[in-house]
Protein backbone atom coordinates (compact mmCIF):
# COMPACT_ATOMS: atom_id res chain seq x y z
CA UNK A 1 0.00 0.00 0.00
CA UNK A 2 0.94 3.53 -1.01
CA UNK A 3 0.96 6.38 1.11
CA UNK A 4 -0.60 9.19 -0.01
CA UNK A 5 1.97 12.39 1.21
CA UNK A 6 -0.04 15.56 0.83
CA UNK A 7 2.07 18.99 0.67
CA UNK A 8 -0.56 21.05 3.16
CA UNK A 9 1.70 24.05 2.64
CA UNK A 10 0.06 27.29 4.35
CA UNK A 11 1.73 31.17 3.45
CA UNK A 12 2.22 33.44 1.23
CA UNK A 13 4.22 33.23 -1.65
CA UNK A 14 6.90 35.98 -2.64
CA UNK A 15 5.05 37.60 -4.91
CA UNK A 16 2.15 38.39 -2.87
CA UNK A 17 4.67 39.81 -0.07
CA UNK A 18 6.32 41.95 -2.49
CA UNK A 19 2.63 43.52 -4.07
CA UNK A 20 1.54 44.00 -0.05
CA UNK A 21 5.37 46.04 0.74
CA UNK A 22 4.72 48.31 -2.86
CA UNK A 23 1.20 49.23 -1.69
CA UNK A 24 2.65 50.35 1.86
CA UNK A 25 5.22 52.19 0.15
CA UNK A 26 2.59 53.71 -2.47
CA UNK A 27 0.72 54.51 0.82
CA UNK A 28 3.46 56.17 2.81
CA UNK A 29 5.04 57.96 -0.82
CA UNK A 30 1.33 60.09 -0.42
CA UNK A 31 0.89 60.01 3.32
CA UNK A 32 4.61 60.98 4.48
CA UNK A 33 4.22 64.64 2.78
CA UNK A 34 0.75 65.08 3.56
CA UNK A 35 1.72 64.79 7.01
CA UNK A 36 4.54 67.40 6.92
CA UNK A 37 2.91 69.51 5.89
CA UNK A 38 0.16 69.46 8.22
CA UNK A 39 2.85 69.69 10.95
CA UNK A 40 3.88 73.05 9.13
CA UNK A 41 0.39 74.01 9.74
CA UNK A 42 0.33 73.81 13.05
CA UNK A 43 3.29 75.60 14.12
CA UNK A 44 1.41 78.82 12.60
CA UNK A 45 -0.74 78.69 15.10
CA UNK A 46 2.27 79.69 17.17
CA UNK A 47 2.51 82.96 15.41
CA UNK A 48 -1.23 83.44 15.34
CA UNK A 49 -1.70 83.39 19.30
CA UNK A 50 1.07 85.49 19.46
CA UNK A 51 0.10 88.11 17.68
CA UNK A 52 -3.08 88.30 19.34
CA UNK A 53 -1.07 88.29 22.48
CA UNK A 54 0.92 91.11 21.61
CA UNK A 55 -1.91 92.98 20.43
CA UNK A 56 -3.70 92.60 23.91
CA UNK A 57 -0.49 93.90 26.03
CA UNK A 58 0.00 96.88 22.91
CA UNK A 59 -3.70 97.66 23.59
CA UNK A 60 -3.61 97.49 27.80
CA UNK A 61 0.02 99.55 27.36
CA UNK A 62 -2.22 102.53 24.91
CA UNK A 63 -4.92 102.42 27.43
CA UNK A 64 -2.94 103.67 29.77
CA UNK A 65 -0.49 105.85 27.43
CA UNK A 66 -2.22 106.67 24.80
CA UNK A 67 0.13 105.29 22.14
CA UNK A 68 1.44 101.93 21.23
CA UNK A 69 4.87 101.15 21.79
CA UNK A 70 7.80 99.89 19.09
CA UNK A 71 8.85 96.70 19.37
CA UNK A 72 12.32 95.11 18.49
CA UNK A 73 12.46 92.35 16.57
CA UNK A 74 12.52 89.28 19.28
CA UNK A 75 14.43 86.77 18.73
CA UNK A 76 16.62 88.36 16.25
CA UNK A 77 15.62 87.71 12.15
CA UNK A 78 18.94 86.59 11.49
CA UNK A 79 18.30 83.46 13.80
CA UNK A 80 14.99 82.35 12.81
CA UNK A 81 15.22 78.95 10.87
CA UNK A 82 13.35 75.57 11.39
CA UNK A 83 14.72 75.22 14.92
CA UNK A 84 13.02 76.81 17.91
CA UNK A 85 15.05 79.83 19.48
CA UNK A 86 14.53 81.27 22.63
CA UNK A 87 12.88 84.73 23.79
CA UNK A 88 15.50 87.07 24.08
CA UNK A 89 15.36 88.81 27.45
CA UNK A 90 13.75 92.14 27.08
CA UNK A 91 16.04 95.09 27.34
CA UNK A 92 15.22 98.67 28.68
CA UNK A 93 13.50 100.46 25.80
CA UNK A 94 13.41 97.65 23.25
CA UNK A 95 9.28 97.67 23.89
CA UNK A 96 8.61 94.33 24.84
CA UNK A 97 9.61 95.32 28.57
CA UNK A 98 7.38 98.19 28.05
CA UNK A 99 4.76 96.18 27.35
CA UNK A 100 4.75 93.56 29.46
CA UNK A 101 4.62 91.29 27.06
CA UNK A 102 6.98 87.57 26.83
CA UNK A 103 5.89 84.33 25.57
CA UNK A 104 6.15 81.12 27.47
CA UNK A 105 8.83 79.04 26.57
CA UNK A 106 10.99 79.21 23.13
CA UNK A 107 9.27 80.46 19.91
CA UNK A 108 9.48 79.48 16.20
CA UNK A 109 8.98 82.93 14.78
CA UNK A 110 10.48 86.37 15.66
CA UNK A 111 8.09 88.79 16.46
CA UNK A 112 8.30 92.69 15.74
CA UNK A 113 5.90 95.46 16.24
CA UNK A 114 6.11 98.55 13.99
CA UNK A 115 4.35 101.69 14.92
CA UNK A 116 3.68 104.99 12.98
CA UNK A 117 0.71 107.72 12.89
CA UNK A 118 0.68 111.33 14.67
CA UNK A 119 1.48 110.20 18.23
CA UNK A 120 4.64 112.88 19.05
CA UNK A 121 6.15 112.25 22.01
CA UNK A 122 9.09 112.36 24.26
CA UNK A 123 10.58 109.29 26.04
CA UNK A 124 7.77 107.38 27.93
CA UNK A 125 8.61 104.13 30.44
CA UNK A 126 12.09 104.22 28.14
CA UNK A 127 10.11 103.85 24.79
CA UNK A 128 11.99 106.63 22.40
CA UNK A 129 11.12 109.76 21.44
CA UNK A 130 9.72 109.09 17.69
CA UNK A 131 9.25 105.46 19.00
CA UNK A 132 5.80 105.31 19.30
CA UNK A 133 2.00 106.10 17.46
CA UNK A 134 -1.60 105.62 17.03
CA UNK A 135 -0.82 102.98 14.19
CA UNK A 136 0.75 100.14 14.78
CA UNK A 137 1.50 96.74 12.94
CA UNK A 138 2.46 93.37 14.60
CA UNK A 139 4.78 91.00 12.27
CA UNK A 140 5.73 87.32 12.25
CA UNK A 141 8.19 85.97 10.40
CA UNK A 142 9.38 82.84 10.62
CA UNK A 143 11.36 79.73 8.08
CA UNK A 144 9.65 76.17 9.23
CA UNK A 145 10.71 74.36 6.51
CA UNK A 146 13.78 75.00 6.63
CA UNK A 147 13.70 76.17 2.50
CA UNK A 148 14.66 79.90 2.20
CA UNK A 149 11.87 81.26 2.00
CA UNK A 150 10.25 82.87 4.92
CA UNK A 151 6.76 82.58 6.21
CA UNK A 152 5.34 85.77 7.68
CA UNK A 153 2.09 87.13 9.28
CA UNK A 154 0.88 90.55 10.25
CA UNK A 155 -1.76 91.95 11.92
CA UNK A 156 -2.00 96.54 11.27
CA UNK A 157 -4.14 98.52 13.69
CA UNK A 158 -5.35 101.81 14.00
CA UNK A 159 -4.00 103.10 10.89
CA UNK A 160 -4.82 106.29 11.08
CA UNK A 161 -1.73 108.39 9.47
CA UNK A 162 -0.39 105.57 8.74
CA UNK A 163 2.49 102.81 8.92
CA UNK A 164 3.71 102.78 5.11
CA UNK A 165 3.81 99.54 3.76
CA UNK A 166 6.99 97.74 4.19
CA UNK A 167 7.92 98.55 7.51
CA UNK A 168 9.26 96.53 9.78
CA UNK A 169 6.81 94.40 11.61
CA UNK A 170 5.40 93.28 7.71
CA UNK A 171 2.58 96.07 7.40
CA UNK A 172 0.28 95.15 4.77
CA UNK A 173 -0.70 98.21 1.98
CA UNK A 174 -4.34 96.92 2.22
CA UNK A 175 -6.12 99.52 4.28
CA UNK A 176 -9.19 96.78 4.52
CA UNK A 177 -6.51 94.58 6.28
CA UNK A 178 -6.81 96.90 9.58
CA UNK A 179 -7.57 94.29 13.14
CA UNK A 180 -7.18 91.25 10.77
CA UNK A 181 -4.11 88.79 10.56
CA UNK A 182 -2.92 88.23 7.23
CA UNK A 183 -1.05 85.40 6.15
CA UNK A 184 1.64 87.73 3.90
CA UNK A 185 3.43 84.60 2.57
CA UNK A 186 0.27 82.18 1.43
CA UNK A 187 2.14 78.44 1.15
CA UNK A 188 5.04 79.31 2.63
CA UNK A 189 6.39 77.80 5.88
């Protein structure tokens, strides 16, 4: 008598392994990108709070002033890049002292407030003579991605005499942009 052997082999066979690893790749080739970019995203929202920030302590230092205050830009523009840097500590008369105003923790994006209109004053809480006006524009500039090419926000209020466009602090020329953050840069990080 015979024996019947029967090959009851149970897997997968090579070529079914290698179709499964080129659809995960296919998947993660889309996915990976898609991803990084929403992570770019999200570290706006870093300049966005920000600015709103800084326009609440400008607003609380006019109340009591009557002007808003110049701002240096914090950290300095020649170190912004993908990395975070942290706040530099605010000096006498740079504004952000003045102000009251310091984020918590390290930022992405250097921060500057520009200010302009018919305010004429002399030195006030160490602000600068000239230093100071009943316009003012908040910038954000920042380079997530590492590529160049900067990513920058601004937020103008007040402008009533006017901070010309291209100032520091990225003042957009748009009068209809006044209380409203603009992304300056649209898709780019």
């Amino acid at each position: 008598m015979t024996k019947l052997i029967r090959n009851n082999q149970k897997g997968f066979t090579l070529i079914e392994l290698m179709i499964v690893v080129a659809i995960i790749g296919i998947l993660a080739a889309i996915a990976i990108p898609n991803f990084l970019q929403y992570q770019l995203k999200a570290k706006t929202a870093e300049a966005k709070t920000n600015i709103g920030s800084i326009k609440t302590s400008q607003e609380a230092f006019k109340a009591e002033y009557d002007f808003y205050a110049t701002c240096t830009a914090n950290p300095a523009v020649a170190t912004i890049g993908p990395a975070k840097q942290a706040w530099g500590v605010p000096a006498a008369g740079n504004g952000w002292a003045e102000i009251g105003y310091s984020p918590s923790g390290s930022v992405y994006y250097s921060y500057e407030v520009s200010t302009g209109g018919t305010v004429s004053t002399a030195a006030i809480r160490g602000i600068a003579a000239g230093s100071c006006g009943n316009a003012m524009s908040i910038g954000a500039v920042a380079d997530l991605d590492g590529d160049g090419t900067n990513g920058e926000f601004g937020l103008r209020v007040d402008n009533a005499g006017g901070v010309a466009a291209g100032a520091p602090g990225i003042v957009s020329a748009n009068p209809a942009a006044n209380n409203s953050l603009e992304d300056m840069v649209p898709g780019s990080f």
